[in-house]
PDB file of N, CA and C in Angstrom:
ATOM      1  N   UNK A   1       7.784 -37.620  -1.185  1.00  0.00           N
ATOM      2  CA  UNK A   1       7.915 -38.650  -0.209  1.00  0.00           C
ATOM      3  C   UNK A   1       8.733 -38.089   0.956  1.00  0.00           C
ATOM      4  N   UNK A   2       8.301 -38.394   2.555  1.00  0.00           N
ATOM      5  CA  UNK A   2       8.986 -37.967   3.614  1.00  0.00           C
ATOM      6  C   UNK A   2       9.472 -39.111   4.426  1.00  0.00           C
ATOM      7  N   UNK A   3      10.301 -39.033   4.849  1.00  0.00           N
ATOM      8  CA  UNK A   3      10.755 -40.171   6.320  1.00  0.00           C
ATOM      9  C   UNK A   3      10.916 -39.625   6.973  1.00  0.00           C
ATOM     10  N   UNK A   4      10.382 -40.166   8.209  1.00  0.00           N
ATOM     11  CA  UNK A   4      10.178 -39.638   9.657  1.00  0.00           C
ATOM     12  C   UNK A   4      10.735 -40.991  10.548  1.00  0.00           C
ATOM     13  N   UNK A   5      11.676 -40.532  11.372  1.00  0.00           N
ATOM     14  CA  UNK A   5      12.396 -41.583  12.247  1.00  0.00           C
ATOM     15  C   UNK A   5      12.317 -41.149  14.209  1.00  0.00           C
ATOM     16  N   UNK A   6      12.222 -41.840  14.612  1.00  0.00           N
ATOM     17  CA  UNK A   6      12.619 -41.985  16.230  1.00  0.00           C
ATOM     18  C   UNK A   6      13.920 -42.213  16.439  1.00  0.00           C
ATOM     19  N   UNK A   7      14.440 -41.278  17.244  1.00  0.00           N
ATOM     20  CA  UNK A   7      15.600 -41.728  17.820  1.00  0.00           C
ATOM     21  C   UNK A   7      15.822 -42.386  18.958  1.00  0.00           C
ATOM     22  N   UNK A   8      14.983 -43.085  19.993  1.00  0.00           N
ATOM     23  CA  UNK A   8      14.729 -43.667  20.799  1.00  0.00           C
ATOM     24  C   UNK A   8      12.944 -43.893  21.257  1.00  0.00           C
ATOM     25  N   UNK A   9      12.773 -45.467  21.801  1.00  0.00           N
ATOM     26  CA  UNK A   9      11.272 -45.161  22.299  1.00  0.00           C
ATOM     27  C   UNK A   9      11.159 -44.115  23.104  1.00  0.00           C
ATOM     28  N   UNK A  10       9.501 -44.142  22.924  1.00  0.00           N
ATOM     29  CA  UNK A  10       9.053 -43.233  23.003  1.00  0.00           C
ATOM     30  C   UNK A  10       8.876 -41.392  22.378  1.00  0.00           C
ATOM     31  N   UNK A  11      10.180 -41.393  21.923  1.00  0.00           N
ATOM     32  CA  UNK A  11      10.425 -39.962  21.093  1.00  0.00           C
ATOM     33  C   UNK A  11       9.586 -40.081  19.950  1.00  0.00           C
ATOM     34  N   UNK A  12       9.201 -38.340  19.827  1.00  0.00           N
ATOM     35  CA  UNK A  12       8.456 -38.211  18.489  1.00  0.00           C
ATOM     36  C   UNK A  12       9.136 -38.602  17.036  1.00  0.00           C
ATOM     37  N   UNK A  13       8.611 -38.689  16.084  1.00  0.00           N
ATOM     38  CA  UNK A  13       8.958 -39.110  14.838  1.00  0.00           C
ATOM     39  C   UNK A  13       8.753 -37.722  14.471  1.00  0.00           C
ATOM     40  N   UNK A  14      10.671 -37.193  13.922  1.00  0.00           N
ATOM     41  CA  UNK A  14      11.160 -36.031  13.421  1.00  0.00           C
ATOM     42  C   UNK A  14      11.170 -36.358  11.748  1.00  0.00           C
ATOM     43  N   UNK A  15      11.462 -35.666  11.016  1.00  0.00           N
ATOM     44  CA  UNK A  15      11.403 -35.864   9.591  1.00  0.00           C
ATOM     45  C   UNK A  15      12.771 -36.382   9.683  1.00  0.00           C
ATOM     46  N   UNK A  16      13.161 -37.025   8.365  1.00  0.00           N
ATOM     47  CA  UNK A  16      14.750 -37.747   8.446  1.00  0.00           C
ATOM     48  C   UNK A  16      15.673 -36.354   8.210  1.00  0.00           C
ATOM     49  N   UNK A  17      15.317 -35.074   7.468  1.00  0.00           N
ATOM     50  CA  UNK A  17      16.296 -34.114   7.429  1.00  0.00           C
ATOM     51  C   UNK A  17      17.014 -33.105   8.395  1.00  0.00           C
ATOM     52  N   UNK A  18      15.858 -33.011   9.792  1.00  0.00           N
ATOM     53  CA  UNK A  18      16.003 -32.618  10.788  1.00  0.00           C
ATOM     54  C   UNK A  18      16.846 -34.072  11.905  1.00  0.00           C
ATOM     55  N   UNK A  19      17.473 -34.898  11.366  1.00  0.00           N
ATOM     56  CA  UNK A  19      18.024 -35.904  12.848  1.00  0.00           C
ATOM     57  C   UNK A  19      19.047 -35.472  12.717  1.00  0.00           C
ATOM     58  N   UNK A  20      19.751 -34.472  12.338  1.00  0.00           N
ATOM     59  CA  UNK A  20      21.073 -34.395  12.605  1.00  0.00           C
ATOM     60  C   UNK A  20      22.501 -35.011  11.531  1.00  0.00           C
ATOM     61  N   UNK A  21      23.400 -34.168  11.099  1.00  0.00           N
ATOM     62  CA  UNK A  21      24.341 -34.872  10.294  1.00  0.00           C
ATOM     63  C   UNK A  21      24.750 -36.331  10.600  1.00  0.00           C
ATOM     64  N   UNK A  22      25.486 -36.249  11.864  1.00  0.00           N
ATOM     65  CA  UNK A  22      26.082 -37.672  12.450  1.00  0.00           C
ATOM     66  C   UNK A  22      24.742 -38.854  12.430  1.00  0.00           C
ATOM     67  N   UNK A  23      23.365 -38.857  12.113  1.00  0.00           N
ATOM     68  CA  UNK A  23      22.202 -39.712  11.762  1.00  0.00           C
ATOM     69  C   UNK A  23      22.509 -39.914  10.938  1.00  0.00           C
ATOM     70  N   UNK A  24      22.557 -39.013   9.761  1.00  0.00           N
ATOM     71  CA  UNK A  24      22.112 -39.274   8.597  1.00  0.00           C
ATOM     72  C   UNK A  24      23.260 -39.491   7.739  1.00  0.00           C
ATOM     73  N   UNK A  25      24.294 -39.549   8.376  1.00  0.00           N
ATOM     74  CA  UNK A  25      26.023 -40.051   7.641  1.00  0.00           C
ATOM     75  C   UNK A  25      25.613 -41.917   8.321  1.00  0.00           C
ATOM     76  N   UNK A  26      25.551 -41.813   9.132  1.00  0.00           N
ATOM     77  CA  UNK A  26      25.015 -43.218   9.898  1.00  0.00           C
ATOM     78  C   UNK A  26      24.151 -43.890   8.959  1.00  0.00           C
ATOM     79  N   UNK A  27      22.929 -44.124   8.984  1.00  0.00           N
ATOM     80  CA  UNK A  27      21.357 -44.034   8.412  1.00  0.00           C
ATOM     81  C   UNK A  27      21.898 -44.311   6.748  1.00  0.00           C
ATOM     82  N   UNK A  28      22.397 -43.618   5.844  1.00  0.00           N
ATOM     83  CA  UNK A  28      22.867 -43.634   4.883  1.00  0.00           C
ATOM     84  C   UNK A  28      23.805 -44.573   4.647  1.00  0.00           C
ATOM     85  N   UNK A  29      24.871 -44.784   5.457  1.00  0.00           N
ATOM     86  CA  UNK A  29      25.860 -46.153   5.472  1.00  0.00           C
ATOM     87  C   UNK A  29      25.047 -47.150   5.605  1.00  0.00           C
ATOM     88  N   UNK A  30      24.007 -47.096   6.743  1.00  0.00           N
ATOM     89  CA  UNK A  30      23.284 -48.508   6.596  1.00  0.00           C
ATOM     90  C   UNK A  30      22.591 -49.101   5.719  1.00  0.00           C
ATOM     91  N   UNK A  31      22.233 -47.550   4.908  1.00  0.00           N
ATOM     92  CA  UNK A  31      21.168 -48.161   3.696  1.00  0.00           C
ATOM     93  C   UNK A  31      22.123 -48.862   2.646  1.00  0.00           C
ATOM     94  N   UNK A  32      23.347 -47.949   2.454  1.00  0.00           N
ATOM     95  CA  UNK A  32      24.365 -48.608   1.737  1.00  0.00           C
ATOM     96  C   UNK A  32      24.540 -49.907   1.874  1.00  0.00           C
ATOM     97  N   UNK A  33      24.857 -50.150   3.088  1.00  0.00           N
ATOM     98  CA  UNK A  33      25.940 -51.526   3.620  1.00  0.00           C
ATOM     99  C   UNK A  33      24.447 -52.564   3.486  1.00  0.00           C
ATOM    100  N   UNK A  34      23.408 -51.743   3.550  1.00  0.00           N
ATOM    101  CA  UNK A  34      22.300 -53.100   3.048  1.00  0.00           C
ATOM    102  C   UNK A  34      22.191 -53.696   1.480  1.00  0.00           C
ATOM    103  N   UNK A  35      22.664 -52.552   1.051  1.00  0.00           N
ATOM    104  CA  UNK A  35      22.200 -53.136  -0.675  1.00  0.00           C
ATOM    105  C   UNK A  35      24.027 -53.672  -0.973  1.00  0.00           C
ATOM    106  N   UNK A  36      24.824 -53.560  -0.586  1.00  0.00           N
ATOM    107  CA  UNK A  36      26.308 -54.049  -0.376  1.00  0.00           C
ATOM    108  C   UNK A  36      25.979 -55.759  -0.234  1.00  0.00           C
ATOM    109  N   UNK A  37      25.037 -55.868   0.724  1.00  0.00           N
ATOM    110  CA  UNK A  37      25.121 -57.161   1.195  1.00  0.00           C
ATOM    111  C   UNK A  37      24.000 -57.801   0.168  1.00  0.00           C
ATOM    112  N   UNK A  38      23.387 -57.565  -0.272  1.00  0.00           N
ATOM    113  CA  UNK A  38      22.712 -57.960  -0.945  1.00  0.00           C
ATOM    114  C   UNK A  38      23.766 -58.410  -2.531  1.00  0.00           C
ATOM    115  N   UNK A  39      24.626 -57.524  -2.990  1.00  0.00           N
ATOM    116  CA  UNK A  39      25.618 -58.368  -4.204  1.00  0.00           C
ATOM    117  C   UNK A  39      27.007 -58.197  -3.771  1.00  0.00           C
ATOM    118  N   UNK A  40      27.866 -58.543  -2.473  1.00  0.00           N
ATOM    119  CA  UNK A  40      28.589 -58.291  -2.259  1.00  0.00           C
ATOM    120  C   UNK A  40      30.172 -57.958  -2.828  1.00  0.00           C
ATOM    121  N   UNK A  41      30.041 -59.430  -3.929  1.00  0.00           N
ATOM    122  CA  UNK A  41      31.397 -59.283  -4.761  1.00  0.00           C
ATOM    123  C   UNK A  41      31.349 -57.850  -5.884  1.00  0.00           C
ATOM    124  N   UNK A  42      29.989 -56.898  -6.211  1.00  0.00           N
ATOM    125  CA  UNK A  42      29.988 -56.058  -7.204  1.00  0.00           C
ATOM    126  C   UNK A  42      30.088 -54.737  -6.270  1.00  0.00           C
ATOM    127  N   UNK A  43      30.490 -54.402  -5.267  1.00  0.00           N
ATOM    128  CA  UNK A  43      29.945 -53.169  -4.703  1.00  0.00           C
ATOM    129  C   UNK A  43      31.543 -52.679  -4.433  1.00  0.00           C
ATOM    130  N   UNK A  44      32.015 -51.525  -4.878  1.00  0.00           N
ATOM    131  CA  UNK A  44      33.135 -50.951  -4.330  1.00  0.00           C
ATOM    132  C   UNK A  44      32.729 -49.218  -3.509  1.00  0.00           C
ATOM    133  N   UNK A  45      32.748 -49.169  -2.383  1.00  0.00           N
ATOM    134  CA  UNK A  45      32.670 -47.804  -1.637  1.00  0.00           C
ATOM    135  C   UNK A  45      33.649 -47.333  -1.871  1.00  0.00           C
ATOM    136  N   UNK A  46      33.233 -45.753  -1.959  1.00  0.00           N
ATOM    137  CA  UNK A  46      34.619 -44.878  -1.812  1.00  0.00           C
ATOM    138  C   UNK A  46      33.388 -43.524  -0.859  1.00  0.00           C
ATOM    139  N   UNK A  47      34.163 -43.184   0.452  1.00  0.00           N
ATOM    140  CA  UNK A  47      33.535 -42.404   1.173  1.00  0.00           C
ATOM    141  C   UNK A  47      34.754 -41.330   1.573  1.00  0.00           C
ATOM    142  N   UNK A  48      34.018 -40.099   1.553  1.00  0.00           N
ATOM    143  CA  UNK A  48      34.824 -38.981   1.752  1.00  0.00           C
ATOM    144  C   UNK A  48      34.605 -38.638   3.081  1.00  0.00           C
ATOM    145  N   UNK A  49      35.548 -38.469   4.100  1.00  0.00           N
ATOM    146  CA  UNK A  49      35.458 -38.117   5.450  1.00  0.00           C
ATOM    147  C   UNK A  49      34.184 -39.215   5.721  1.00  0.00           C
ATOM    148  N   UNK A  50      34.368 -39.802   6.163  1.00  0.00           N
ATOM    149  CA  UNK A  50      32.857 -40.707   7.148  1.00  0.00           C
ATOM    150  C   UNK A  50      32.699 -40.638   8.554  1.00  0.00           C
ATOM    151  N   UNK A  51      33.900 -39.275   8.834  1.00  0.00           N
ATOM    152  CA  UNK A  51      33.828 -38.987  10.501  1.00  0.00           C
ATOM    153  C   UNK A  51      33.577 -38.372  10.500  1.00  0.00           C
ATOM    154  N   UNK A  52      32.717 -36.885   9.895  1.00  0.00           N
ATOM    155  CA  UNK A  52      31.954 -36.230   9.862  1.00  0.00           C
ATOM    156  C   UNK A  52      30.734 -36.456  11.023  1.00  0.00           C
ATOM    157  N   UNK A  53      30.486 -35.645  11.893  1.00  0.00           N
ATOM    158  CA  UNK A  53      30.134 -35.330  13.225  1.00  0.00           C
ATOM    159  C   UNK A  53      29.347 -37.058  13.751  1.00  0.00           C
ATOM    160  N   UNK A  54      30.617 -37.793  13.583  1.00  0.00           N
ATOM    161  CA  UNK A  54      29.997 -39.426  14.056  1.00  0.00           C
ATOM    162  C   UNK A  54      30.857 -39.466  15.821  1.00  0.00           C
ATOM    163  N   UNK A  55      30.860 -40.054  16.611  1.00  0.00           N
ATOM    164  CA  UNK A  55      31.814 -40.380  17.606  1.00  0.00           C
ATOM    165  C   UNK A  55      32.748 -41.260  17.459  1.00  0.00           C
ATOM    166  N   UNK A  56      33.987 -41.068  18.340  1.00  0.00           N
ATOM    167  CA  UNK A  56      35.081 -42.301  17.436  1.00  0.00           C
ATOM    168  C   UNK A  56      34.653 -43.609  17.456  1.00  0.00           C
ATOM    169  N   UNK A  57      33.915 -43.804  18.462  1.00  0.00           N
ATOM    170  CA  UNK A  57      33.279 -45.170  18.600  1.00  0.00           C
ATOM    171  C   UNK A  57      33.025 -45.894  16.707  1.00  0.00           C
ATOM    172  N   UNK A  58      32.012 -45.275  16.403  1.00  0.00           N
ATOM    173  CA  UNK A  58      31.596 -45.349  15.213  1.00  0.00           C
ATOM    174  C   UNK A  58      32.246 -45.046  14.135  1.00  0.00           C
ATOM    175  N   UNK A  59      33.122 -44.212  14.078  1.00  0.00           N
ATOM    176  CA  UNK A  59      34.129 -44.426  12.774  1.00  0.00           C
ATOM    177  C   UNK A  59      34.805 -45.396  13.193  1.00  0.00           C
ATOM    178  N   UNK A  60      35.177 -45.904  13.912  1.00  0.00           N
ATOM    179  CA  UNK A  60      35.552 -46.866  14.511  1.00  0.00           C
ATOM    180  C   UNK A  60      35.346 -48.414  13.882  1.00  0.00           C
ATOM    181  N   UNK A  61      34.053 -48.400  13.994  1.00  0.00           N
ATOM    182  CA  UNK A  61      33.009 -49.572  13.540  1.00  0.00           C
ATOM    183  C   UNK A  61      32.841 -49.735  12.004  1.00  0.00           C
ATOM    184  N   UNK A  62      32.723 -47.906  11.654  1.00  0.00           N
ATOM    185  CA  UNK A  62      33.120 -48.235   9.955  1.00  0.00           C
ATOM    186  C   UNK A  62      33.981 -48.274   9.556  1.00  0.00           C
ATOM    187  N   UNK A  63      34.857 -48.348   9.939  1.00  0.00           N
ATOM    188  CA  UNK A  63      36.094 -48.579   9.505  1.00  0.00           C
ATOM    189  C   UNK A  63      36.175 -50.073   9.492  1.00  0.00           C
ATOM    190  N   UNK A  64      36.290 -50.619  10.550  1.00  0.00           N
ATOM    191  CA  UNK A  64      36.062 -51.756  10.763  1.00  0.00           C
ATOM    192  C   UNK A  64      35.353 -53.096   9.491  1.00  0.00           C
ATOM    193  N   UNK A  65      33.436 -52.188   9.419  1.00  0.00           N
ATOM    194  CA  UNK A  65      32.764 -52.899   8.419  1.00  0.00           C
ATOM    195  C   UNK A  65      33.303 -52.818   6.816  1.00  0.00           C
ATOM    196  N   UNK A  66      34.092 -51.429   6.291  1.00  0.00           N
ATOM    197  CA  UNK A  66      35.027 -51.387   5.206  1.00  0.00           C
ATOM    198  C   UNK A  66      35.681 -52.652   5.080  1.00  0.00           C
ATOM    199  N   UNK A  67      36.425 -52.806   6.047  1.00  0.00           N
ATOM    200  CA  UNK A  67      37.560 -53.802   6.070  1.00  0.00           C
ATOM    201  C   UNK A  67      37.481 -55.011   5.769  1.00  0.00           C
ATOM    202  N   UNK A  68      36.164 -55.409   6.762  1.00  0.00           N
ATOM    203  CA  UNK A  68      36.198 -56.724   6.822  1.00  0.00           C
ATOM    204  C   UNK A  68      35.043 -57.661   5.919  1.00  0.00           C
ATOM    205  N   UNK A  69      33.682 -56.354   5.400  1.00  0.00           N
ATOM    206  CA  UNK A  69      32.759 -56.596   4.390  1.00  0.00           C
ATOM    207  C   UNK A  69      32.980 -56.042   2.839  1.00  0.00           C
ATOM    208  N   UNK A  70      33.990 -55.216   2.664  1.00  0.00           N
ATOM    209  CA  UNK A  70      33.793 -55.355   1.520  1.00  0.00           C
ATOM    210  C   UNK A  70      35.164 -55.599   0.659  1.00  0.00           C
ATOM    211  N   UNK A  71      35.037 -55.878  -0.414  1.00  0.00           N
ATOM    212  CA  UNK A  71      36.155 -56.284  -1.484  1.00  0.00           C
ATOM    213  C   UNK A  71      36.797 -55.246  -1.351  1.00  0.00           C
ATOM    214  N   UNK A  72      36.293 -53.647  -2.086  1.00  0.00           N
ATOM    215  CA  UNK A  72      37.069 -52.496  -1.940  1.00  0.00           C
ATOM    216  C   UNK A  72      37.166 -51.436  -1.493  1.00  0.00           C
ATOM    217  N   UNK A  73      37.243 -50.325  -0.802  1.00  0.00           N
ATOM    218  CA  UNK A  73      36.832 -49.203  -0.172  1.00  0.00           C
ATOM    219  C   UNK A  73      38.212 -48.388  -0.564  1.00  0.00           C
ATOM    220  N   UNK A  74      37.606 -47.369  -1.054  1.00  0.00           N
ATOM    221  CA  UNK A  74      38.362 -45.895  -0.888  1.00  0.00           C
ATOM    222  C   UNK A  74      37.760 -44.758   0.155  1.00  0.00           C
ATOM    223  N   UNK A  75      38.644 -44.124   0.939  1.00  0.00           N
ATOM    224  CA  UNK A  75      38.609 -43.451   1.693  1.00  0.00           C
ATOM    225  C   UNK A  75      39.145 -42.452   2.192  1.00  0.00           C
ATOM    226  N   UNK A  76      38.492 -40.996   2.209  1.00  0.00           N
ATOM    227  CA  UNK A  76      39.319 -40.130   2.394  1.00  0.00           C
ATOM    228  C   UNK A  76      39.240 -39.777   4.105  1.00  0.00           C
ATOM    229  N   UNK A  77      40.230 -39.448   4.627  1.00  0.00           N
ATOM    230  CA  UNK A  77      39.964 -39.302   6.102  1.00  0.00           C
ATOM    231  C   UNK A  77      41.065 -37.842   6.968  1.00  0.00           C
ATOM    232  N   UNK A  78      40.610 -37.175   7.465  1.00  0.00           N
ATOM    233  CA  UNK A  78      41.639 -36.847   8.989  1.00  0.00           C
ATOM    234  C   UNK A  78      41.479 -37.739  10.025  1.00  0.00           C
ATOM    235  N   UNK A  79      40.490 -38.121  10.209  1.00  0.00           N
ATOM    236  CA  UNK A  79      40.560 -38.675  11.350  1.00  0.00           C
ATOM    237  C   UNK A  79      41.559 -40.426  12.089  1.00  0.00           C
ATOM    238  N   UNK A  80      42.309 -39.581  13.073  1.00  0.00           N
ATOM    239  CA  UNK A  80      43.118 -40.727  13.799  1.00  0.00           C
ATOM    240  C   UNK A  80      42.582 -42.327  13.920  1.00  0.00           C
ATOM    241  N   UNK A  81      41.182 -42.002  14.170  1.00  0.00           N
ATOM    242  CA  UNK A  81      40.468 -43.190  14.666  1.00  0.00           C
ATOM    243  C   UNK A  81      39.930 -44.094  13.104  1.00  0.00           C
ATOM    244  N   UNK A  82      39.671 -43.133  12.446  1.00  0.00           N
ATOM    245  CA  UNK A  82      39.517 -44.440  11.188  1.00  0.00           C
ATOM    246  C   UNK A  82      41.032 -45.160  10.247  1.00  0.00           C
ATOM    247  N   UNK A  83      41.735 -43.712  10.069  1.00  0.00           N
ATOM    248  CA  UNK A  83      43.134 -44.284  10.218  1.00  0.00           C
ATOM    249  C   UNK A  83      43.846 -45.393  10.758  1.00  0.00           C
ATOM    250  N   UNK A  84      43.893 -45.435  12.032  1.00  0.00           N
ATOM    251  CA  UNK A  84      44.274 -46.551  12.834  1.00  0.00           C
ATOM    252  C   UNK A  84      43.843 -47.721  12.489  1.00  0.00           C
ATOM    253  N   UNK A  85      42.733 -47.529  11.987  1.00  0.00           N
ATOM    254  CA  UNK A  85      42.409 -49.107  11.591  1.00  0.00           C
ATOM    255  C   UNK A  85      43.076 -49.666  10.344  1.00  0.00           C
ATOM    256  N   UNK A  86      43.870 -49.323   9.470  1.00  0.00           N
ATOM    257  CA  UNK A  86      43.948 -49.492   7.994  1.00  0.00           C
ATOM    258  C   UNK A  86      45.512 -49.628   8.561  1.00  0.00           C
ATOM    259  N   UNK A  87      46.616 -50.788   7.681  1.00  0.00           N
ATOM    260  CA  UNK A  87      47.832 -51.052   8.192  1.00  0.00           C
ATOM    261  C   UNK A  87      48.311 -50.189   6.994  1.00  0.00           C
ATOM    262  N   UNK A  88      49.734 -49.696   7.349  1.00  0.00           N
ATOM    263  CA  UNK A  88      50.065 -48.435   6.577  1.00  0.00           C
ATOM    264  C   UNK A  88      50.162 -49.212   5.248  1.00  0.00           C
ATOM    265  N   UNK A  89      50.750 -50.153   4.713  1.00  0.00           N
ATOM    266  CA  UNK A  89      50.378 -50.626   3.006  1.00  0.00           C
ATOM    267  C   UNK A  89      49.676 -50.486   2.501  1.00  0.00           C
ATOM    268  N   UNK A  90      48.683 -50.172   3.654  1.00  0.00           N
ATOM    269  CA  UNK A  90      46.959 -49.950   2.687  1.00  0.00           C
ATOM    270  C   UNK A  90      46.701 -48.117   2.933  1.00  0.00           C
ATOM    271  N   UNK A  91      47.788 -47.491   3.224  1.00  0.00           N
ATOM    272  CA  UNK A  91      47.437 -46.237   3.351  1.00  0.00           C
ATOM    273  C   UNK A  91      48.545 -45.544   2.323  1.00  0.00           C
ATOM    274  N   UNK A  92      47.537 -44.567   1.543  1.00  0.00           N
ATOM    275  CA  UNK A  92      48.421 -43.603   0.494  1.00  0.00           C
ATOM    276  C   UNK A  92      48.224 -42.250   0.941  1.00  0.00           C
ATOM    277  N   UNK A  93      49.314 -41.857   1.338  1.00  0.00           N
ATOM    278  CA  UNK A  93      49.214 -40.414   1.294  1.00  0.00           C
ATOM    279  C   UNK A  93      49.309 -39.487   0.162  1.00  0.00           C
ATOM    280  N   UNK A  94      48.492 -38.414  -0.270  1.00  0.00           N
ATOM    281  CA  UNK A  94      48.536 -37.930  -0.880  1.00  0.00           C
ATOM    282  C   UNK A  94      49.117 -36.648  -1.320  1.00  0.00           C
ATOM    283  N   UNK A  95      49.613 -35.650  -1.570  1.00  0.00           N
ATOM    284  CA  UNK A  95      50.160 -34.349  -1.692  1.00  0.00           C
ATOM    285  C   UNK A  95      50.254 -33.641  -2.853  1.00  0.00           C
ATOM    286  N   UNK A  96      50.195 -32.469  -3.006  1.00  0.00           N
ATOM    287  CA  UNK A  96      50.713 -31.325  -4.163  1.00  0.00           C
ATOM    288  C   UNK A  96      52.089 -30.807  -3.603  1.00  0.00           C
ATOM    289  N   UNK A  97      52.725 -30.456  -4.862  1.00  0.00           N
ATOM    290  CA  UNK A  97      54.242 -29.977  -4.937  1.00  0.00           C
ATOM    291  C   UNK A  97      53.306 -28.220  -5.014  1.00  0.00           C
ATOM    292  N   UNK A  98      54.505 -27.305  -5.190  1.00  0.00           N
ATOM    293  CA  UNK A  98      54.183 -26.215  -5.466  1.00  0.00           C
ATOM    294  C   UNK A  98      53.458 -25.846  -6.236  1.00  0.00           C
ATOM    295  N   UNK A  99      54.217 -26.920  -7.368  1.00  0.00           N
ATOM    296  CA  UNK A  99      53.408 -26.170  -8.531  1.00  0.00           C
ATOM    297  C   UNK A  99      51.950 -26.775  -8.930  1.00  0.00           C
ATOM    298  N   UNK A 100      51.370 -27.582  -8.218  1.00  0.00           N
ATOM    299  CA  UNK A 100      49.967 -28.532  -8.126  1.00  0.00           C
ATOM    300  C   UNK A 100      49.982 -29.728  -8.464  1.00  0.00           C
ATOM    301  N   UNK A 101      50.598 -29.881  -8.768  1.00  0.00           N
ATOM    302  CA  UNK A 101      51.043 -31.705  -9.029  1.00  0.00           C
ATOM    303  C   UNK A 101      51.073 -32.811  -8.378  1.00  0.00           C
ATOM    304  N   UNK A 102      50.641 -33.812  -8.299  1.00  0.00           N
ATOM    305  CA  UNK A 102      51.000 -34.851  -7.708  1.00  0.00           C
ATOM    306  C   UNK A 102      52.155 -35.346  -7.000  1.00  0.00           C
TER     307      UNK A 102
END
């Protein structure tokens, strides 16, 4: 099975593996956040980096839809812009000591 998508009218229909990372990190959340909405109280996300070549705009926005659609989200991040959205109670930093430990 193939998917082939447009990225705007008129553009040709590329296969879905050729649109690019920042598509298909996109494209993939949506398919998610569709079947999310479909049983909302059973769905917990946990996404690793989701700013992976997106614009801040859009981590932005997911950050945002985390927040405000679902019960639970784990999230790993560098980025400032998805950060910012989360009030520090809801942020754990994590670290190793020397010797690898928690």
């Amino acid at each position: 099975m193939a998917f082939f998508l447009a990225m705007s009218e008129g553009q040709e229909h590329v296969p879905f593996a050729l649109a690019g990372t920042g598509t298909l990190n996109t494209l993939v959340l949506a398919l998610l956040s569709f079947i999310a909405d479909l049983k909302p109280s059973t769905v917990i996300f946990a996404m690793e980096e989701p700013e992976i070549a997106l614009p801040p705009h859009t981590q932005r926005r997911i950050a945002d839809y985390l927040l405000k659609e679902t019960t639970q989200a784990f999230i790993t991040s560098h980025s400032p812009f998805v950060i910012e959205r989360f009030e520090p109670r809801q942020t754990l930093l994590l670290s190793r000591d020397a010797n690898g430990t928690w």
